[in-house]
C-alpha atoms as a PDB file:
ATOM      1  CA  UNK A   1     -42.028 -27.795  22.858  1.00  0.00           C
ATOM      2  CA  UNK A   2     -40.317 -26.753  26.031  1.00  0.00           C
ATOM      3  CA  UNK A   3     -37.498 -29.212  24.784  1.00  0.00           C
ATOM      4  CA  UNK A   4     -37.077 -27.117  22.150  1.00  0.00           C
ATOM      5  CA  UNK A   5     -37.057 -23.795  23.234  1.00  0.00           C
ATOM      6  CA  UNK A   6     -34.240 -24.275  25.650  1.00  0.00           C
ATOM      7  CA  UNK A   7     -32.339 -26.048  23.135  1.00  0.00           C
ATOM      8  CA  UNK A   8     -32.646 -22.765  20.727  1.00  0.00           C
ATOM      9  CA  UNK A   9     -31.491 -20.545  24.199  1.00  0.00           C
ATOM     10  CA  UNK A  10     -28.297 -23.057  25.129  1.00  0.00           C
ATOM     11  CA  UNK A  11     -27.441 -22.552  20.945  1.00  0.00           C
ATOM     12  CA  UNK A  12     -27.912 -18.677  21.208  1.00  0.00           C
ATOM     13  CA  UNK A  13     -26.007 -18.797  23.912  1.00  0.00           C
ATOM     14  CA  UNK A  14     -23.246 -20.695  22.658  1.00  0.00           C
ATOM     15  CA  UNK A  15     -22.955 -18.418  19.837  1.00  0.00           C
ATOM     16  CA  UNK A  16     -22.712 -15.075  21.867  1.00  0.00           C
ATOM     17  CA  UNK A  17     -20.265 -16.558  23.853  1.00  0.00           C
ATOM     18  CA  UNK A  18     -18.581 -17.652  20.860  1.00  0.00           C
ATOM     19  CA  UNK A  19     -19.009 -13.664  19.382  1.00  0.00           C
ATOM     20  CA  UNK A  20     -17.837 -12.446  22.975  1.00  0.00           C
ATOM     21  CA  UNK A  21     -14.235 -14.191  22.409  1.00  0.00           C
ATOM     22  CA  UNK A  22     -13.693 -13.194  18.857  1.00  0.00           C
ATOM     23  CA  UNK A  23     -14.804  -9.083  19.675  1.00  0.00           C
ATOM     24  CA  UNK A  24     -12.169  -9.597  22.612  1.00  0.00           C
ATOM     25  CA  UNK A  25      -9.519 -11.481  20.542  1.00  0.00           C
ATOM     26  CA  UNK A  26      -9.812  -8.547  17.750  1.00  0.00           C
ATOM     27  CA  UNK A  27      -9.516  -5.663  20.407  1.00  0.00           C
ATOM     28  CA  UNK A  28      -6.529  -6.829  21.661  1.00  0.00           C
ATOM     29  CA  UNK A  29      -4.891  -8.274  18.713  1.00  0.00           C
ATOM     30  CA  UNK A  30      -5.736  -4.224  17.379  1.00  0.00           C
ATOM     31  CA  UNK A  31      -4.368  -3.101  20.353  1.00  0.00           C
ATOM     32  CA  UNK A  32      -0.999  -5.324  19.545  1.00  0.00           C
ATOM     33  CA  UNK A  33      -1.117  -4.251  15.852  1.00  0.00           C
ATOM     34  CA  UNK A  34      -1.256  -0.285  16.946  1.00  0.00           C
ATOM     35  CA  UNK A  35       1.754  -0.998  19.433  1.00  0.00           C
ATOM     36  CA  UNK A  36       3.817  -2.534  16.182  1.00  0.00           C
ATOM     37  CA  UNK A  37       3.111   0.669  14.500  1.00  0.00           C
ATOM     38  CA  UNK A  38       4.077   3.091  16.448  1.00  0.00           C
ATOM     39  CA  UNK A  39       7.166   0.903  17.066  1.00  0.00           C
ATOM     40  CA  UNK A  40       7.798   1.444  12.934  1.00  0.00           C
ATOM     41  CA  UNK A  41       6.782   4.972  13.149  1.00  0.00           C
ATOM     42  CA  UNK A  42       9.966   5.748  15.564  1.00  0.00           C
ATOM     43  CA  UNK A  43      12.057   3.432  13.625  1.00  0.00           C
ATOM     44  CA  UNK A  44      11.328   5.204  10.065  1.00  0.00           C
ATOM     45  CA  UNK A  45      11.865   8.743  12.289  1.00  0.00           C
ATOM     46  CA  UNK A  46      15.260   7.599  13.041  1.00  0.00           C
ATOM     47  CA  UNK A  47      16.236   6.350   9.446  1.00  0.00           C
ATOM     48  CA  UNK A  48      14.820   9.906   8.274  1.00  0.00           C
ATOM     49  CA  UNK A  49      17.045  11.399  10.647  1.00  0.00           C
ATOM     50  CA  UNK A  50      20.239   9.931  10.367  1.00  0.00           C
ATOM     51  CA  UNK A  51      19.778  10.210   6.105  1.00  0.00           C
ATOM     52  CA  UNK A  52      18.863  14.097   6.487  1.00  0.00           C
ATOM     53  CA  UNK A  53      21.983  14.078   8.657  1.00  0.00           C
ATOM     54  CA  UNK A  54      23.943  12.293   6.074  1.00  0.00           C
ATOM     55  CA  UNK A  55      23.149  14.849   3.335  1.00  0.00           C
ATOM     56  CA  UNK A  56      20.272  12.653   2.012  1.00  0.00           C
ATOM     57  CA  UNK A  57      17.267  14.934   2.259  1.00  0.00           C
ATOM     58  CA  UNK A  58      15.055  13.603  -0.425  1.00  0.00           C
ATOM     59  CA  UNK A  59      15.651   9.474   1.311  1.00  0.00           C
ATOM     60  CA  UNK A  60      15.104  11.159   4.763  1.00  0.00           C
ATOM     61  CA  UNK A  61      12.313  13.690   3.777  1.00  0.00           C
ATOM     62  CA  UNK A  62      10.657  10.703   2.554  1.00  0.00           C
ATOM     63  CA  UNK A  63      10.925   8.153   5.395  1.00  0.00           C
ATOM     64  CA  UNK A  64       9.378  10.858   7.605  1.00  0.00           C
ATOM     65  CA  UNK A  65       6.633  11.561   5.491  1.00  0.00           C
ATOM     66  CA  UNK A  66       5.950   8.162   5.742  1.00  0.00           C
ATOM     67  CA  UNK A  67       6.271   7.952   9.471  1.00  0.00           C
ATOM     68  CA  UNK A  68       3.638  10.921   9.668  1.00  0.00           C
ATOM     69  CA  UNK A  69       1.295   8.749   7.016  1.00  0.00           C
ATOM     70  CA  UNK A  70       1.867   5.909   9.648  1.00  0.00           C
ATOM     71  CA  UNK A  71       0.889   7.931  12.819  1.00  0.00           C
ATOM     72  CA  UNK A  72      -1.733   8.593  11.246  1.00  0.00           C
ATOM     73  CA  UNK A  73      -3.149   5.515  10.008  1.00  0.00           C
ATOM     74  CA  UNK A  74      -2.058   4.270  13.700  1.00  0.00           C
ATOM     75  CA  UNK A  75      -4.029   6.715  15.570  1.00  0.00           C
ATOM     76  CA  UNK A  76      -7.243   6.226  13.232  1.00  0.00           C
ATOM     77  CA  UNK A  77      -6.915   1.903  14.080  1.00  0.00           C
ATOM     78  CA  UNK A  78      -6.614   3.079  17.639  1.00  0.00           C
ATOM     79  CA  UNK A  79      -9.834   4.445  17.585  1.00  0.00           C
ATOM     80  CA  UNK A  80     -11.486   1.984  15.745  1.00  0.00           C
ATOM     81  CA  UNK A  81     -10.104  -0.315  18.239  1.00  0.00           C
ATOM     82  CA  UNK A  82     -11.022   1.301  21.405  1.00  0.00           C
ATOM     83  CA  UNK A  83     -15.051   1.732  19.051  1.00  0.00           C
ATOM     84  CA  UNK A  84     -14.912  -1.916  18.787  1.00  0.00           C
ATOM     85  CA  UNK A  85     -14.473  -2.291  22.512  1.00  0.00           C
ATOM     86  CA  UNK A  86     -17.977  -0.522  23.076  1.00  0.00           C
ATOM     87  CA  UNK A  87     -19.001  -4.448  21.422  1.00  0.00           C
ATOM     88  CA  UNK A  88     -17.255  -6.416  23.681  1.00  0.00           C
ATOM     89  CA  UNK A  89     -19.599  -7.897  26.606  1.00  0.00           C
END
């Protein structure tokens, strides 16, 4: 009976170990993904610069409005990112 019981502990342990890596391994590969973004977000803020520079405002109005809808996606991962750290042990 004993036997048993601290088998069932050593498994439950095992598995929150195992769910300790894998919150860690998503918070930073979120914290990777955000850093990617924002990398695109000043790329596409370029590309709408130099077109609205080149006399193409509708191709570089829309590559900025997509680098705003981008920040903004970016920012919202961010936090759920640094919420999903509050799970990490």
């Amino acid at each position: 009976m004993i036997y048993d019981i601290l088998q069932t502990l050593e498994f439950d342990r095992e598995g929150l170990s195992k769910l300790k890596k894998a919150a860690k391994a998503i918070h930073n590969s979120g914290n990777i993904h955000v850093e990617n973004e924002m990398c695109l977000v000043r790329a596409l803020e370029r590309l709408g610069t130099v077109a609205l520079s080149k006399e193409e405002p509708d191709i570089g109005a829309a590559f900025l409005k997509f680098s705003v809808v981008t920040k903004e996606l970016s920012a919202l991962m961010k936090t759920l990112v640094r919420y999903s750290r509050l799970f990490n042990l």
